[in-house]
N, C-alpha and C. Protein backbone atom coordinates (compact mmCIF):
# COMPACT_ATOMS: atom_id res chain seq x y z
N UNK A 1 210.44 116.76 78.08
CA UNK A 1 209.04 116.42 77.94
C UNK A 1 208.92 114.91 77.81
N UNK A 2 207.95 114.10 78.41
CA UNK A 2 207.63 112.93 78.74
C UNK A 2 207.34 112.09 77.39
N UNK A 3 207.51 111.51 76.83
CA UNK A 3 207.07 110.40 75.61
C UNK A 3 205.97 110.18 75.96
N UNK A 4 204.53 110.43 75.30
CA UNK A 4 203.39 109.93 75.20
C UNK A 4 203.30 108.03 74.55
N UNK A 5 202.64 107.29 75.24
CA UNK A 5 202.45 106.10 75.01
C UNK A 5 201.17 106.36 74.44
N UNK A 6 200.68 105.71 73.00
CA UNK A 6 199.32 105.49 72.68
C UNK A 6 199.03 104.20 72.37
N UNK A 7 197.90 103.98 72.85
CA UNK A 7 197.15 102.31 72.87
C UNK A 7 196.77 101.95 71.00
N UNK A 8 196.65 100.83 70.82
CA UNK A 8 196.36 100.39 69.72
C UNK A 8 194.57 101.33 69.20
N UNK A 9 194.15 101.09 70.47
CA UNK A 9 192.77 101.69 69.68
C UNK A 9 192.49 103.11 69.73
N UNK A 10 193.52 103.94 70.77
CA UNK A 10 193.74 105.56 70.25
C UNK A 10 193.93 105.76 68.76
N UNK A 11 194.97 104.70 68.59
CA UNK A 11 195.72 105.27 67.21
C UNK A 11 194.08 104.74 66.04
N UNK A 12 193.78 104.02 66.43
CA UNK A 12 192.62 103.21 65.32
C UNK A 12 191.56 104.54 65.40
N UNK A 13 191.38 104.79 66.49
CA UNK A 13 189.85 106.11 66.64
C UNK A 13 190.60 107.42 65.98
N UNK A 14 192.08 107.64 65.85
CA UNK A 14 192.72 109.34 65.42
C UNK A 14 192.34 108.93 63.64
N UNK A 15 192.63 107.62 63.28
CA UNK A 15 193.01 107.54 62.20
C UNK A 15 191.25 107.44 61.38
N UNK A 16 190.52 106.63 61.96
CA UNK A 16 189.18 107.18 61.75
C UNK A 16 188.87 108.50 61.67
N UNK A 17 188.94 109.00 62.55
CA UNK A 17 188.73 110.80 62.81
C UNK A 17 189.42 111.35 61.36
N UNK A 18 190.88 110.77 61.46
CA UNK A 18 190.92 111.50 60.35
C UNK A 18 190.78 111.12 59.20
N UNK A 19 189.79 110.22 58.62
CA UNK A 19 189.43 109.74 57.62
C UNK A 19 188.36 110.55 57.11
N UNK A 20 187.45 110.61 58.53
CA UNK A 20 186.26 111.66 58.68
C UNK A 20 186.51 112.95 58.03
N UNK A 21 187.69 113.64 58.61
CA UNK A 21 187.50 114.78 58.48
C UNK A 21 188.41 115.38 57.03
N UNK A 22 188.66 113.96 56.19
CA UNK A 22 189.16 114.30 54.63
C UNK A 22 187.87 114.30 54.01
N UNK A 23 186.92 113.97 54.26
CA UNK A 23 186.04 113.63 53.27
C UNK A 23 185.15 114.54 53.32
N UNK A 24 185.17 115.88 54.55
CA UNK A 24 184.20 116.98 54.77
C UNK A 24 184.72 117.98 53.66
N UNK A 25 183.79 118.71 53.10
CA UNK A 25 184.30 119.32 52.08
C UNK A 25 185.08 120.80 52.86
N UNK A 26 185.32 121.48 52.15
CA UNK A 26 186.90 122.44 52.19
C UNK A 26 186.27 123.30 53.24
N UNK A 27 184.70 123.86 52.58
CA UNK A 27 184.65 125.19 53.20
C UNK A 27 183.66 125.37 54.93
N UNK A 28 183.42 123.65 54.78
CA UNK A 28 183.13 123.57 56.24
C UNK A 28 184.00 122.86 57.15
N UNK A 29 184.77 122.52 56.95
CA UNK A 29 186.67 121.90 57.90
C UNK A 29 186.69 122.65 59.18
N UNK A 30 186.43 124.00 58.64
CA UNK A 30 186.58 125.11 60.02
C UNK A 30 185.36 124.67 61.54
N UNK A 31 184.38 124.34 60.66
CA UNK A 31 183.70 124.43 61.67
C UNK A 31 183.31 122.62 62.40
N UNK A 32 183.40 122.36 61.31
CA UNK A 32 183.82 120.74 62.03
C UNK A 32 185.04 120.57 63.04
N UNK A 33 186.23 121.00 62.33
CA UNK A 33 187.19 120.90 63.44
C UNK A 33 187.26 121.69 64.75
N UNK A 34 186.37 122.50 64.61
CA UNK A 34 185.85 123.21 66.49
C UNK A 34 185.17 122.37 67.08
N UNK A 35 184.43 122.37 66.01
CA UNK A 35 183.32 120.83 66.86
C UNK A 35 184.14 119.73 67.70
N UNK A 36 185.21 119.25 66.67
CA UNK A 36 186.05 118.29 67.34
C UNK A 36 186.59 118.16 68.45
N UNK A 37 187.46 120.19 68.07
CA UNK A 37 187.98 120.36 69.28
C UNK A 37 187.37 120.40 70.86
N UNK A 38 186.13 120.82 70.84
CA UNK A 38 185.23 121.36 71.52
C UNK A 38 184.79 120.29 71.97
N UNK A 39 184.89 118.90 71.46
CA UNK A 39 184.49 117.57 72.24
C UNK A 39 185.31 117.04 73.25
N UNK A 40 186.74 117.06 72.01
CA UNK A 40 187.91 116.83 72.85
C UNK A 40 188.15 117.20 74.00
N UNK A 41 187.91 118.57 74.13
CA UNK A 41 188.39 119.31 75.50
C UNK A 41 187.42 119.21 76.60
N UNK A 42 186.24 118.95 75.80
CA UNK A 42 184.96 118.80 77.10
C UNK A 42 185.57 117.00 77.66
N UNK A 43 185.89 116.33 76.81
CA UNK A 43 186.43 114.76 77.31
C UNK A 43 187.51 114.72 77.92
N UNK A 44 188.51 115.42 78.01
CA UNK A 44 189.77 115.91 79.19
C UNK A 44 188.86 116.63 80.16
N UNK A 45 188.57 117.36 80.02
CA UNK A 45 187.67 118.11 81.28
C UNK A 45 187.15 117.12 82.25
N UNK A 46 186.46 116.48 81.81
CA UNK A 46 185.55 115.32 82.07
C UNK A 46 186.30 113.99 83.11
N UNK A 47 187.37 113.53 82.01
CA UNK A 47 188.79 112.94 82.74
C UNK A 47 188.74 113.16 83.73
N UNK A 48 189.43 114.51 83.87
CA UNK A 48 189.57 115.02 85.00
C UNK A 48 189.21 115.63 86.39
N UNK A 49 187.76 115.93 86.11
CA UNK A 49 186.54 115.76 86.92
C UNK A 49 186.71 114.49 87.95
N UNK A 50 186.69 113.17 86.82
CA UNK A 50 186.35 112.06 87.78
C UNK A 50 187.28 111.07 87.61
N UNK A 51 188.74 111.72 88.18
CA UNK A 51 189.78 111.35 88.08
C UNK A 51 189.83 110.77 89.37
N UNK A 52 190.63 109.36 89.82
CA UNK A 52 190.54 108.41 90.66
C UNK A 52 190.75 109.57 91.89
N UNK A 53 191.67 110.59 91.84
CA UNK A 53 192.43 110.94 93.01
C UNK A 53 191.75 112.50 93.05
N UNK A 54 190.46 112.39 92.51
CA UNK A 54 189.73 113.78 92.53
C UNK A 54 190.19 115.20 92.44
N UNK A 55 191.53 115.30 92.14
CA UNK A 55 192.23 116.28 91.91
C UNK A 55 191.67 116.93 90.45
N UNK A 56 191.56 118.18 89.67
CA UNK A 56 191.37 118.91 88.93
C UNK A 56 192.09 120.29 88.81
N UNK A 57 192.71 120.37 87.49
CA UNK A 57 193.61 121.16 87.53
C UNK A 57 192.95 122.15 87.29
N UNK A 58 193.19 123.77 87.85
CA UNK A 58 192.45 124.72 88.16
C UNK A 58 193.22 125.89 87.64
């Protein structure tokens, strides 16, 4: 498996995020972190949509 390279301001936006998501209290975590996820994956989706070489993995 390939070594992921991350940029200075990935690591600055994860570490925000997870600053965010200590300070949500216990019994809503669950549903914040879908939220998250649910952004995340719509923003890879998205990537990949309008990816230089128009390819989309299917």
């Amino acid at each position: 498996m390939a070594e992921k390279k991350y940029t200075t301001e990935a690591l600055e936006d994860a570490e925000q995020l997870a600053k965010i998501l200590a300070k949500v209290p216990r019994e809503r975590k669950p549903l914040v972190t879908m939220m998250a996820s649910a952004f995340i994956a719509g923003a890879e989706a998205q990537a990949q949509l309008t990816a230089p070489n128009g390819s989309a993995r299917q």
